[in-house]
N, C-alpha and C. Protein backbone atom coordinates (compact mmCIF):
# COMPACT_ATOMS: atom_id res chain seq x y z
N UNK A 1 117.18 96.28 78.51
CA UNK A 1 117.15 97.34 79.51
C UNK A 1 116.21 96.95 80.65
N UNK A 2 116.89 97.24 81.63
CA UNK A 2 115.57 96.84 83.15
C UNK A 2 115.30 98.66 83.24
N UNK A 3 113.61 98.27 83.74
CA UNK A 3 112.93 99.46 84.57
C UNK A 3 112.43 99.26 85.89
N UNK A 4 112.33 100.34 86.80
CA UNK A 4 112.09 100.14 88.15
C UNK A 4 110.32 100.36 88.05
N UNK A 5 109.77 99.73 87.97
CA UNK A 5 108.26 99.76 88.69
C UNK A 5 107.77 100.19 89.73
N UNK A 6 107.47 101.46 89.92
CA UNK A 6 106.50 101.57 91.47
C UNK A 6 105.44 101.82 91.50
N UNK A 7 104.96 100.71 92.28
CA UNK A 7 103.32 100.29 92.49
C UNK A 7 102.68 101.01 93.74
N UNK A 8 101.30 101.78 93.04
CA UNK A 8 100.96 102.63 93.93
C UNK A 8 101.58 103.18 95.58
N UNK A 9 102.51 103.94 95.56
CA UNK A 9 102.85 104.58 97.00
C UNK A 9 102.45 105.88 97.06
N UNK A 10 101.18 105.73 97.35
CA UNK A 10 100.04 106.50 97.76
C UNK A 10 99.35 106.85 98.80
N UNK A 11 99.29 108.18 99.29
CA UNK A 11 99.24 108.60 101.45
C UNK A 11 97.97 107.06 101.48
N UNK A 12 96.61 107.13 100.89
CA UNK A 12 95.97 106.32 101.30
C UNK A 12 96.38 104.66 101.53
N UNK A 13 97.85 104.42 100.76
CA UNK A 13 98.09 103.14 101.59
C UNK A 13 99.14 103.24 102.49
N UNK A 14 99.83 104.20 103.05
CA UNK A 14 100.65 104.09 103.69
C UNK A 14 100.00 104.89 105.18
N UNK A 15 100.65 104.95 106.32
CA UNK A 15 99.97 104.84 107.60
C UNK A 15 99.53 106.50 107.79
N UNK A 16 97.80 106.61 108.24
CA UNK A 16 97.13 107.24 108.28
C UNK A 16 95.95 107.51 107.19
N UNK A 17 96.12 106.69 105.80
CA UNK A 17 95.41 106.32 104.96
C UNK A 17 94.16 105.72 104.73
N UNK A 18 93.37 106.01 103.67
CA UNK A 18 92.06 104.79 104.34
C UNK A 18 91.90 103.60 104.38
N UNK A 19 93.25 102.99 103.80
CA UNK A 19 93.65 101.61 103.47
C UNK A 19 95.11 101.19 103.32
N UNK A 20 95.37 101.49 104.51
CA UNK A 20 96.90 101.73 105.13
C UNK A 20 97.07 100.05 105.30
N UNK A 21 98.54 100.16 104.43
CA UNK A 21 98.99 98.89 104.27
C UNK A 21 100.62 98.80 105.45
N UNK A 22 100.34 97.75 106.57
CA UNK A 22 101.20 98.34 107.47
C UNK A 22 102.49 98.04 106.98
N UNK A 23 102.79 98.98 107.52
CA UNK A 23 104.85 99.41 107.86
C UNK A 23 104.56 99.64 106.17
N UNK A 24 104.37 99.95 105.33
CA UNK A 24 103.87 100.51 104.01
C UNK A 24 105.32 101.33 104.29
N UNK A 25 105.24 102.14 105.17
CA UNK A 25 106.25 103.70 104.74
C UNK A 25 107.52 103.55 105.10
N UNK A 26 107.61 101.82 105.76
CA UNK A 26 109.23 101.27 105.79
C UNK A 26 109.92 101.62 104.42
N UNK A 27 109.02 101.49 103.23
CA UNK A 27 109.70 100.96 102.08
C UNK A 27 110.39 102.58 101.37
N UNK A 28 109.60 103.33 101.88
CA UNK A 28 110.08 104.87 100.77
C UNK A 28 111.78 105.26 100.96
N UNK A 29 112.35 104.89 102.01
CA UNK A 29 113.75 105.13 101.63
C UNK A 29 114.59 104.41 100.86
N UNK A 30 114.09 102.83 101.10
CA UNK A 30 114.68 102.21 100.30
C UNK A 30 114.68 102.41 98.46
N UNK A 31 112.98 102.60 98.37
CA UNK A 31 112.91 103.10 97.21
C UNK A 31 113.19 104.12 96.55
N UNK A 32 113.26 105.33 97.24
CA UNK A 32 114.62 106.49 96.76
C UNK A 32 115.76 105.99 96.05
N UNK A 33 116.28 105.10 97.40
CA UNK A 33 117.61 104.70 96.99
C UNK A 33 117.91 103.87 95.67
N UNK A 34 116.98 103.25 95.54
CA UNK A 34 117.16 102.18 94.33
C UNK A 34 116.64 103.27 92.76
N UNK A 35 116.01 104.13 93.12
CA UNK A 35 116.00 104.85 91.83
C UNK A 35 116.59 105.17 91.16
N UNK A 36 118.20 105.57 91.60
CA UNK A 36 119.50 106.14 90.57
C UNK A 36 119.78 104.97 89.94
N UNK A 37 119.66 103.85 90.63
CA UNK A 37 120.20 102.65 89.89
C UNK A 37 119.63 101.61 87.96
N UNK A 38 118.32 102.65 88.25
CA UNK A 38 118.02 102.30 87.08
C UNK A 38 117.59 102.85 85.94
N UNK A 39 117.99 102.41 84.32
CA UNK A 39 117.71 103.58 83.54
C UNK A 39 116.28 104.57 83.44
N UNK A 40 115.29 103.68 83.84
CA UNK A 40 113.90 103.88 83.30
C UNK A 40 112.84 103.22 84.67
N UNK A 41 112.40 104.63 85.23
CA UNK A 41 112.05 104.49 86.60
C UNK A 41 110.34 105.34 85.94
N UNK A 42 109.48 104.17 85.85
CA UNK A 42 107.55 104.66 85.79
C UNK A 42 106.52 104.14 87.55
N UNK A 43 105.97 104.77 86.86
CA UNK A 43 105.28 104.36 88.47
C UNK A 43 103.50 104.52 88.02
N UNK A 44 102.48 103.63 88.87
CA UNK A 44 101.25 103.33 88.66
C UNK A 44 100.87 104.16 89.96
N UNK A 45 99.74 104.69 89.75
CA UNK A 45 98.78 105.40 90.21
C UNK A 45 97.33 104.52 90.77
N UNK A 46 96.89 104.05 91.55
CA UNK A 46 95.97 104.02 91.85
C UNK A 46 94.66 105.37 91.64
N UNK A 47 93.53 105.05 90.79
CA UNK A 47 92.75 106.68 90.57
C UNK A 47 91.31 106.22 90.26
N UNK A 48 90.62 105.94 91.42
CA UNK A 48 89.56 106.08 91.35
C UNK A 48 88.61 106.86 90.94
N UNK A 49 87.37 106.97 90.24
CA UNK A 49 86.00 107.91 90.72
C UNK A 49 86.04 107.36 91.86
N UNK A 50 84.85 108.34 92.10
CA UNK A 50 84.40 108.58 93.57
C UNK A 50 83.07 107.35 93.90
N UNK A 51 82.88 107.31 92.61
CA UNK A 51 81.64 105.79 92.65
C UNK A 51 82.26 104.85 92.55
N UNK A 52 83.26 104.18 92.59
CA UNK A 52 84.09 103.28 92.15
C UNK A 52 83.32 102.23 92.88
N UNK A 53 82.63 101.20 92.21
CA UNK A 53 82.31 99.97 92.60
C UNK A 53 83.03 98.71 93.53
N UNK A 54 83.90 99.14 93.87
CA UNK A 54 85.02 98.26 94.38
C UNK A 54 85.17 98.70 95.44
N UNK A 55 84.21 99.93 96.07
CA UNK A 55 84.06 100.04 97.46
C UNK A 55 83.17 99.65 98.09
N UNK A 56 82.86 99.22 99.56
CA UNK A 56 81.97 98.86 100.01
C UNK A 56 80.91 99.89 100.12
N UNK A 57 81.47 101.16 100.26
CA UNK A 57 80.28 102.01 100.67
C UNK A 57 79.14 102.26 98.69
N UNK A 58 79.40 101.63 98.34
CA UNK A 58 78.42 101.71 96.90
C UNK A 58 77.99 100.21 96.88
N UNK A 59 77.90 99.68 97.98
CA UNK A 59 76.88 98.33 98.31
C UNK A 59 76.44 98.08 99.41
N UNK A 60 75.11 99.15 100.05
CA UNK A 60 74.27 99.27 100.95
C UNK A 60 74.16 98.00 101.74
N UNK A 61 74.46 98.00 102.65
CA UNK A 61 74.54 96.62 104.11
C UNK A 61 76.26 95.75 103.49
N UNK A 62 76.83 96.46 102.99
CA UNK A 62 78.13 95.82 102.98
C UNK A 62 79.39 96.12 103.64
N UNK A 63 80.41 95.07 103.87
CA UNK A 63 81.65 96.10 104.82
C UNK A 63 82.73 95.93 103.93
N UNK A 64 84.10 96.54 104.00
CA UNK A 64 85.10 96.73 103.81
C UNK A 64 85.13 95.22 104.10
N UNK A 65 86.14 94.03 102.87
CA UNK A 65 87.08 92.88 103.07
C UNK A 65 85.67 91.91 102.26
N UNK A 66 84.69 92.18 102.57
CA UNK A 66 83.53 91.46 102.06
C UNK A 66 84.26 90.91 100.46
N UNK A 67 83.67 89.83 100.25
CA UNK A 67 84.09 89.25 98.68
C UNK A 67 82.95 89.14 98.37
N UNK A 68 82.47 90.00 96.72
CA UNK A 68 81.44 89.87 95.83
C UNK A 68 81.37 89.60 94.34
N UNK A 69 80.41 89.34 93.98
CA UNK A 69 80.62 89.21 92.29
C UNK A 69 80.55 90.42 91.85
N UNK A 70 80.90 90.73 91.18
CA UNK A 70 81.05 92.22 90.35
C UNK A 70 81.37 92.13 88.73
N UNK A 71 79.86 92.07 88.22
CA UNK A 71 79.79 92.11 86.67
C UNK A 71 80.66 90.86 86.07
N UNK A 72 80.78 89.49 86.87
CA UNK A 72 81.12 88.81 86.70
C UNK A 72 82.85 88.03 87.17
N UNK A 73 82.70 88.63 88.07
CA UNK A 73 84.48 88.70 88.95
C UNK A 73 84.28 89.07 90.40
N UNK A 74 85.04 87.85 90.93
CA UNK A 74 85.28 87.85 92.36
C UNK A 74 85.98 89.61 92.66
N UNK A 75 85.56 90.18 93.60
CA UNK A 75 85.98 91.47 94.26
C UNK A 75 85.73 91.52 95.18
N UNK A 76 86.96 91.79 96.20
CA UNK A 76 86.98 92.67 97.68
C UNK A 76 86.80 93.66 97.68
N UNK A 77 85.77 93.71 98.82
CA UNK A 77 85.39 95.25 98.75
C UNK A 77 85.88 96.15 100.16
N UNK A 78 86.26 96.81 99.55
CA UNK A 78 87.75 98.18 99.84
C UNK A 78 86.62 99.16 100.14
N UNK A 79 87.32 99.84 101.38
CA UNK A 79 87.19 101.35 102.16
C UNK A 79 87.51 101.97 100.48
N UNK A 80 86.70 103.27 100.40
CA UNK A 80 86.96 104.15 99.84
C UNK A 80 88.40 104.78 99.15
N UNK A 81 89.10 104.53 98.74
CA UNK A 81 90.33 104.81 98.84
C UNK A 81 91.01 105.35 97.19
N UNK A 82 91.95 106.52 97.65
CA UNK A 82 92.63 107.02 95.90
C UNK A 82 91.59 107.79 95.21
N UNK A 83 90.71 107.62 95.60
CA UNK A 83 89.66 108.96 94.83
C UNK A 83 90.18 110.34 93.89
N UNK A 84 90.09 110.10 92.90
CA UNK A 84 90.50 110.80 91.62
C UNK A 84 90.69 112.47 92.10
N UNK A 85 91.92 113.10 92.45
CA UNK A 85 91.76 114.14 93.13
C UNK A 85 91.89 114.53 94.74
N UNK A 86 92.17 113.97 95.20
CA UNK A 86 91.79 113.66 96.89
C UNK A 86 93.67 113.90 96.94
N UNK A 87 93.78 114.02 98.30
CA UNK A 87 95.18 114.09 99.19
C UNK A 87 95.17 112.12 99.02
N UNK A 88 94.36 111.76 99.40
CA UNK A 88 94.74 110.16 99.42
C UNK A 88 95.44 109.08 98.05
N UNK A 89 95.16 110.09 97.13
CA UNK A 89 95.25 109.57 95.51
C UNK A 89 96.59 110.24 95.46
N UNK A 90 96.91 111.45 96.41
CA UNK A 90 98.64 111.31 95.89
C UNK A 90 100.00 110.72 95.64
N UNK A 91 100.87 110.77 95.77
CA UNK A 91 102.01 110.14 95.99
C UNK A 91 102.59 110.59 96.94
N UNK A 92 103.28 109.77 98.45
CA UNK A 92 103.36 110.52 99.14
C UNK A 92 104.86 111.34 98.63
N UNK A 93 104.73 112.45 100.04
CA UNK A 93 105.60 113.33 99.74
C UNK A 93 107.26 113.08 100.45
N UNK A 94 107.58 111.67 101.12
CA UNK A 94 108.55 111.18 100.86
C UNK A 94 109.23 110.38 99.93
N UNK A 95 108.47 110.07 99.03
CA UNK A 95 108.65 109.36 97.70
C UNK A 95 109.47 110.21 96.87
N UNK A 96 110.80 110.00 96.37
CA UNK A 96 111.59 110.86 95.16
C UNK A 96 110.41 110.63 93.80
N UNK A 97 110.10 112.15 93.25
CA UNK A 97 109.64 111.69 92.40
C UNK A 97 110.20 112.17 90.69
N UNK A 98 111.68 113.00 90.67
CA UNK A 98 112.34 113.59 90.12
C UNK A 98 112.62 112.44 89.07
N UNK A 99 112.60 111.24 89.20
CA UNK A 99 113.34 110.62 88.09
C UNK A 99 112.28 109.70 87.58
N UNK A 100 110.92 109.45 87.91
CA UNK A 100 109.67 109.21 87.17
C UNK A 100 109.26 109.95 86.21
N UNK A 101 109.56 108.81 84.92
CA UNK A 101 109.15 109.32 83.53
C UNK A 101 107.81 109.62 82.98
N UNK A 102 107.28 108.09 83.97
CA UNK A 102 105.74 108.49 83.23
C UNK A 102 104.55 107.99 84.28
N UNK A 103 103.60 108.14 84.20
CA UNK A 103 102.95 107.53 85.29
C UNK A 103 101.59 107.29 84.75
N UNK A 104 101.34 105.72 85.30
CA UNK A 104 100.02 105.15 84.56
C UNK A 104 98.85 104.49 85.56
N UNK A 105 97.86 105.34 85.20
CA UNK A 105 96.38 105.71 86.28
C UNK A 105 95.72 104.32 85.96
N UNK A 106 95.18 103.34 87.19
CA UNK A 106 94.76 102.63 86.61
C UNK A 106 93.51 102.74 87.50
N UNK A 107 92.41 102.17 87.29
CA UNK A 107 91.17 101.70 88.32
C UNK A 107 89.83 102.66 88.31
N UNK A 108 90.37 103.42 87.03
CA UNK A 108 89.62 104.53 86.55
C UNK A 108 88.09 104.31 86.14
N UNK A 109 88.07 103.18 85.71
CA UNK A 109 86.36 102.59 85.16
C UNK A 109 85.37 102.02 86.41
N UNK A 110 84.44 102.80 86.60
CA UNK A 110 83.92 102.20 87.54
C UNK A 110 83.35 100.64 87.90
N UNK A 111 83.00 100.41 86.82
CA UNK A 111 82.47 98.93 86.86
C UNK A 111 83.61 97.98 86.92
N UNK A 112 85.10 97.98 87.26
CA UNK A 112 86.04 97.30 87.21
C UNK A 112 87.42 97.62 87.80
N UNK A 113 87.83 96.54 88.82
CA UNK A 113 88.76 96.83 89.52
C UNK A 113 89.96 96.94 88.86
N UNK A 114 91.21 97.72 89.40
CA UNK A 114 91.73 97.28 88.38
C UNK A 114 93.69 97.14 89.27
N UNK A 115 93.95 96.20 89.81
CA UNK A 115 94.84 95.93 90.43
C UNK A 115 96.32 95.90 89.87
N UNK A 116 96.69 95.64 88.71
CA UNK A 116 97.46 95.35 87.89
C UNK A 116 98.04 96.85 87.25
N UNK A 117 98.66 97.26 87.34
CA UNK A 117 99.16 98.24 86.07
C UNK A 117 98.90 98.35 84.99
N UNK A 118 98.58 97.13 84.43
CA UNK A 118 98.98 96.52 82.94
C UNK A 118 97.54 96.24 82.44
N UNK A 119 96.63 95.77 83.28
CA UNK A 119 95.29 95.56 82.67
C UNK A 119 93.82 96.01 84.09
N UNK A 120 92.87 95.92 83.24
CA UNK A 120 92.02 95.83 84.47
C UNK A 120 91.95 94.26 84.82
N UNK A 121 91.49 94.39 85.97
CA UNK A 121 91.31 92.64 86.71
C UNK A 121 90.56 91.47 85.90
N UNK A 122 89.55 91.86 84.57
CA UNK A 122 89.19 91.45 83.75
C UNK A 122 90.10 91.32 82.39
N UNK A 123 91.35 91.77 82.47
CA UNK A 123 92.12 91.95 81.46
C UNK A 123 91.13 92.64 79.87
N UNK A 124 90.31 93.25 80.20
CA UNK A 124 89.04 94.07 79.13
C UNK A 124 89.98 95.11 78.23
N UNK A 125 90.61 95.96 79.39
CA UNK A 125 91.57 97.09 78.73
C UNK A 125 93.03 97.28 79.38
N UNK A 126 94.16 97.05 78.63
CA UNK A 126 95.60 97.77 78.52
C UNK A 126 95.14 99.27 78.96
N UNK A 127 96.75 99.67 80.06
CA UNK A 127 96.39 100.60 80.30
C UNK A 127 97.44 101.20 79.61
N UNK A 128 98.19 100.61 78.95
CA UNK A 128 99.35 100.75 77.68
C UNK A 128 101.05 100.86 78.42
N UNK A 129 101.02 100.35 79.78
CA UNK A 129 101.82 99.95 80.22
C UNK A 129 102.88 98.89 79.49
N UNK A 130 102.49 98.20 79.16
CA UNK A 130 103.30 96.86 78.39
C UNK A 130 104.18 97.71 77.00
N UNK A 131 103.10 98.47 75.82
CA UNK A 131 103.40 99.01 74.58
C UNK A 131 104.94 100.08 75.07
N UNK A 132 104.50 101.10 76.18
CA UNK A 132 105.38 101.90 76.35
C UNK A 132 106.52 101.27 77.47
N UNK A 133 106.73 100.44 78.13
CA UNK A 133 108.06 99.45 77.92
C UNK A 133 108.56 98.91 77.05
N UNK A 134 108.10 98.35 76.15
CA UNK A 134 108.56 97.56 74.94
C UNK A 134 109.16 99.03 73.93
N UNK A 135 108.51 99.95 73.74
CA UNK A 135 108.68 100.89 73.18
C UNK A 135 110.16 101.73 73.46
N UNK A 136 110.30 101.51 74.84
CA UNK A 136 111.40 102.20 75.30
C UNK A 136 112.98 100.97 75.78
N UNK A 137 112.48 99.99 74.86
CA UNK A 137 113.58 98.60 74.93
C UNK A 137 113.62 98.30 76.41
N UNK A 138 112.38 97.65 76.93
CA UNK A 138 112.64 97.28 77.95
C UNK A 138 112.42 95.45 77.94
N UNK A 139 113.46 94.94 78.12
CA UNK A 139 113.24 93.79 78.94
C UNK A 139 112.98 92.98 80.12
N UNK A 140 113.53 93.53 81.06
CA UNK A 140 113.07 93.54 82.10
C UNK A 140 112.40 94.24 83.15
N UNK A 141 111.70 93.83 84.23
CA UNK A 141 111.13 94.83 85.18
C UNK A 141 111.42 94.31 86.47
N UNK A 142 111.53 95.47 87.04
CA UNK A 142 111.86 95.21 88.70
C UNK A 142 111.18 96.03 89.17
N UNK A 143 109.98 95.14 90.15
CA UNK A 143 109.05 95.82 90.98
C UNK A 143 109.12 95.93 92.24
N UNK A 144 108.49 97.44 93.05
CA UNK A 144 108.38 97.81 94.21
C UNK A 144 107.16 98.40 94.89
N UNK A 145 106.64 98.93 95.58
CA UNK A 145 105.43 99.51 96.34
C UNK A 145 104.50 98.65 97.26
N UNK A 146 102.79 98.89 96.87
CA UNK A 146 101.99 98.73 97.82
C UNK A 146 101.23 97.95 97.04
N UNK A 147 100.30 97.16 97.61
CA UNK A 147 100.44 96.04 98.62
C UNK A 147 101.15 94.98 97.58
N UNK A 148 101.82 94.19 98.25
CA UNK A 148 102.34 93.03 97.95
C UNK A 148 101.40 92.26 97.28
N UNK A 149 100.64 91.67 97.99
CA UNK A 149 99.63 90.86 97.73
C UNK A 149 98.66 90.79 97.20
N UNK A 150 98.15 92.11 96.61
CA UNK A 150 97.79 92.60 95.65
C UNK A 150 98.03 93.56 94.41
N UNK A 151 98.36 94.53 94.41
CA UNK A 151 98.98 95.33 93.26
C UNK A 151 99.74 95.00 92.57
N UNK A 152 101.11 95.34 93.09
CA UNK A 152 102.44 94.90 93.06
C UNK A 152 102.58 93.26 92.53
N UNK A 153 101.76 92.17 93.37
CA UNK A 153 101.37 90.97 92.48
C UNK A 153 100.87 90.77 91.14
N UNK A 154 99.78 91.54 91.08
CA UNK A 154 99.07 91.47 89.88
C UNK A 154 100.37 91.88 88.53
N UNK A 155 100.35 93.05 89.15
CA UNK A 155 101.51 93.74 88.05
C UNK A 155 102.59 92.63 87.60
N UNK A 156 103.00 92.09 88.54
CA UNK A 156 104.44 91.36 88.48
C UNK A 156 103.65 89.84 87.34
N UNK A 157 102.51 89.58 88.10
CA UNK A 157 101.68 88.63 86.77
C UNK A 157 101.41 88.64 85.77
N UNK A 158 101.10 90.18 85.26
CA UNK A 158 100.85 90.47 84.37
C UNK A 158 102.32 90.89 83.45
N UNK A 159 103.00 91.49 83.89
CA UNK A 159 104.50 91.83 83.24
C UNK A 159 105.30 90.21 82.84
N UNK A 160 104.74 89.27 83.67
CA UNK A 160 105.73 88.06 83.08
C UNK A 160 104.32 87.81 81.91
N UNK A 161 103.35 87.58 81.67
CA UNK A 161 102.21 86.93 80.91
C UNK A 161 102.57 88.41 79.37
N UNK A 162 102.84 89.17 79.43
CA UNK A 162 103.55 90.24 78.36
C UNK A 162 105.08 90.14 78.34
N UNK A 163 105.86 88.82 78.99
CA UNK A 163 106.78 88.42 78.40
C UNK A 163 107.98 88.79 78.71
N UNK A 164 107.84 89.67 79.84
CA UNK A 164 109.16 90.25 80.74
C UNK A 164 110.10 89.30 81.44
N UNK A 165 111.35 89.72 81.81
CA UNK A 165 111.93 88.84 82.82
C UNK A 165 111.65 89.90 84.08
N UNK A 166 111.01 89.09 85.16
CA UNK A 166 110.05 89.74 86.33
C UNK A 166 111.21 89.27 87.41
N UNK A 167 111.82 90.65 88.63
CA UNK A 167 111.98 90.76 90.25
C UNK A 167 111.06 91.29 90.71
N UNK A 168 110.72 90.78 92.04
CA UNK A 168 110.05 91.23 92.64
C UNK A 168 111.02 91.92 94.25
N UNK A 169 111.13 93.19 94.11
CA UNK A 169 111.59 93.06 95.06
C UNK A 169 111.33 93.59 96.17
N UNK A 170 111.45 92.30 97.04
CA UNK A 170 110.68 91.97 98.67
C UNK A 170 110.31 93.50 99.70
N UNK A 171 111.97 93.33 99.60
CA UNK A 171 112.46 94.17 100.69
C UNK A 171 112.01 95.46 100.67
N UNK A 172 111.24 95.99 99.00
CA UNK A 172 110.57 97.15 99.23
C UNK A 172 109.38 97.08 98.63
N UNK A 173 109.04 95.88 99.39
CA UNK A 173 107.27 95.75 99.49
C UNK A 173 106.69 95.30 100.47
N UNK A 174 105.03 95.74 101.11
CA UNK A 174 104.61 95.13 102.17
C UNK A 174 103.23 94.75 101.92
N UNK A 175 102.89 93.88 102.45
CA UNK A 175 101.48 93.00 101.97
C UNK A 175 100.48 93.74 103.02
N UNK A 176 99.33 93.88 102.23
CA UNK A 176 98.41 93.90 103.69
C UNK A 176 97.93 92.58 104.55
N UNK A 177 98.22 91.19 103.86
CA UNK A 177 97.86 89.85 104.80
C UNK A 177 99.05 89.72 104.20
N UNK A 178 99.91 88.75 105.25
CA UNK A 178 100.67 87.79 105.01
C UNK A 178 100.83 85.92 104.66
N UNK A 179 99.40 85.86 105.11
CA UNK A 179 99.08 85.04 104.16
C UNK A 179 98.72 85.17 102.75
N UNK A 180 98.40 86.02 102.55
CA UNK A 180 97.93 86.60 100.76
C UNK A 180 98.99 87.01 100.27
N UNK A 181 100.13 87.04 101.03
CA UNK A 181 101.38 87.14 99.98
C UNK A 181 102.49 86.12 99.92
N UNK A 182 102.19 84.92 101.25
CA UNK A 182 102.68 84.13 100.96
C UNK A 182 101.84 83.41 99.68
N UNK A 183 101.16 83.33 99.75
CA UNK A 183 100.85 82.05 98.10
C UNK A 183 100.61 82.83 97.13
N UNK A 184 100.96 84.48 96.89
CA UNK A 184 101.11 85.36 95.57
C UNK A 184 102.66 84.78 95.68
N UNK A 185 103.62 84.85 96.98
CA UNK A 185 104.64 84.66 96.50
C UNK A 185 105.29 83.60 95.73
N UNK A 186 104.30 82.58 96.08
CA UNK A 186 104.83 81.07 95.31
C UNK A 186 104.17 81.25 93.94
N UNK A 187 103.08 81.40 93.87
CA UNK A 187 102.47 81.34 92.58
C UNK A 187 103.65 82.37 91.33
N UNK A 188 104.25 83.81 92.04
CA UNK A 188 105.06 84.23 91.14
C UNK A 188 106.41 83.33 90.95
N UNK A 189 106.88 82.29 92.02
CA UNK A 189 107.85 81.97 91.46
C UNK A 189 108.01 80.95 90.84
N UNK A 190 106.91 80.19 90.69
CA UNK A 190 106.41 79.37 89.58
C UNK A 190 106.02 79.78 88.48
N UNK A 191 105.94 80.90 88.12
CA UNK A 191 105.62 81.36 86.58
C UNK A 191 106.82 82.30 86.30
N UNK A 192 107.60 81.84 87.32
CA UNK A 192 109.58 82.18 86.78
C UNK A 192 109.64 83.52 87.00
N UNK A 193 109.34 84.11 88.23
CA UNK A 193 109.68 85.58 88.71
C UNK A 193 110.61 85.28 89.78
N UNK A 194 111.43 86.56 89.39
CA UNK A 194 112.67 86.11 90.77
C UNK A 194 112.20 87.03 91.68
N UNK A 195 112.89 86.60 93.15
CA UNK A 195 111.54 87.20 94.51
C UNK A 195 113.20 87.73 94.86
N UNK A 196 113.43 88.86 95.02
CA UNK A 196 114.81 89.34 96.28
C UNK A 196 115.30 90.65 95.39
């Protein structure tokens, strides 16, 4: 069985957000559309606290994009963004959300980013993404949302490394650098993810 994946499409990354990933809100019709098409349609949540370490503003003389160590892991440090509760942590309200079964919060621990669906960026904790695909006979996944080059990557890394057959698909995703998604894009299609 394939499932449709959607990776955080959330007001804060799409335009007017605090970490607006551009032309982000190209993708919500397409992704409507592709929802009837598949049996088993979940979607990831971006859900911060409000201390979430992975922002710049909780590292005094630091900016937004800065790269730091963090408890032992490279991290960019991100505008404020998805705050547990906030209008920005929603889904926006062009997004169909009638045929999403389940939805899985990730980035919840403060001391750890957590980009992936499937694990934090330390791979420390499952967010039980993997168990409840497998659970519901899934073999494959086909992914969509925000950012390319990060989320949506990670996820798609992590879903082939738990043994999936991984799409990524392009056309309803947008990177915030395009260089950072050109070499996520090669790196996924070398560990045998199909890109279209």
């Amino acid at each position: 069985m394939k499932a449709l994946l959607l990776i955080d499409i959330q007001n804060d990354f799409l335009p007017g957000g605090s970490l607006a990933v551009p032309g982000g809100h190209e993708i919500l019709p397409l992704v409507n559309d592709l929802q009837p098409t598949y049996d088993l349609v979940v979607a990831t949540q971006d859900w911060h606290p409000a201390q979430h370490q992975s922002f710049a503003s909780q590292h005094p003389g630091r900016q937004p994009f800065e790269q730091i160590d963090l408890h032992g892991l490279p991290q960019t440090l991100w505008p404020d963004h998805c705050v547990q509760g906030t209008a920005g942590a929603e889904f926006s309200p062009a997004l169909d959300q009638h045929r999403i079964e389940a939805i899985f919060r990730k980035g919840t621990t403060p001391e750890i980013d957590s980009y992936s669906g499937f694990f934090d960026n330390g791979h420390r904790k499952s967010t039980g993404l993997a168990d409840y695909l497998r659970g519901r006979g899934v073999q494959e996944v086909h992914l969509c949302g925000l950012a390319a080059d990060f989320c949506v990557n990670f996820s798609a890394l992590d879903a082939l490394q738990e043994g999936f057959q991984v799409r990524f698909l392009e056309a309803a995703t947008r990177a915030i650098s395009a260089e950072g998604y050109a070499q996520a894009r090669q790196e996924l299609q070398r560990r045998g993810a199909q890109i279209g």
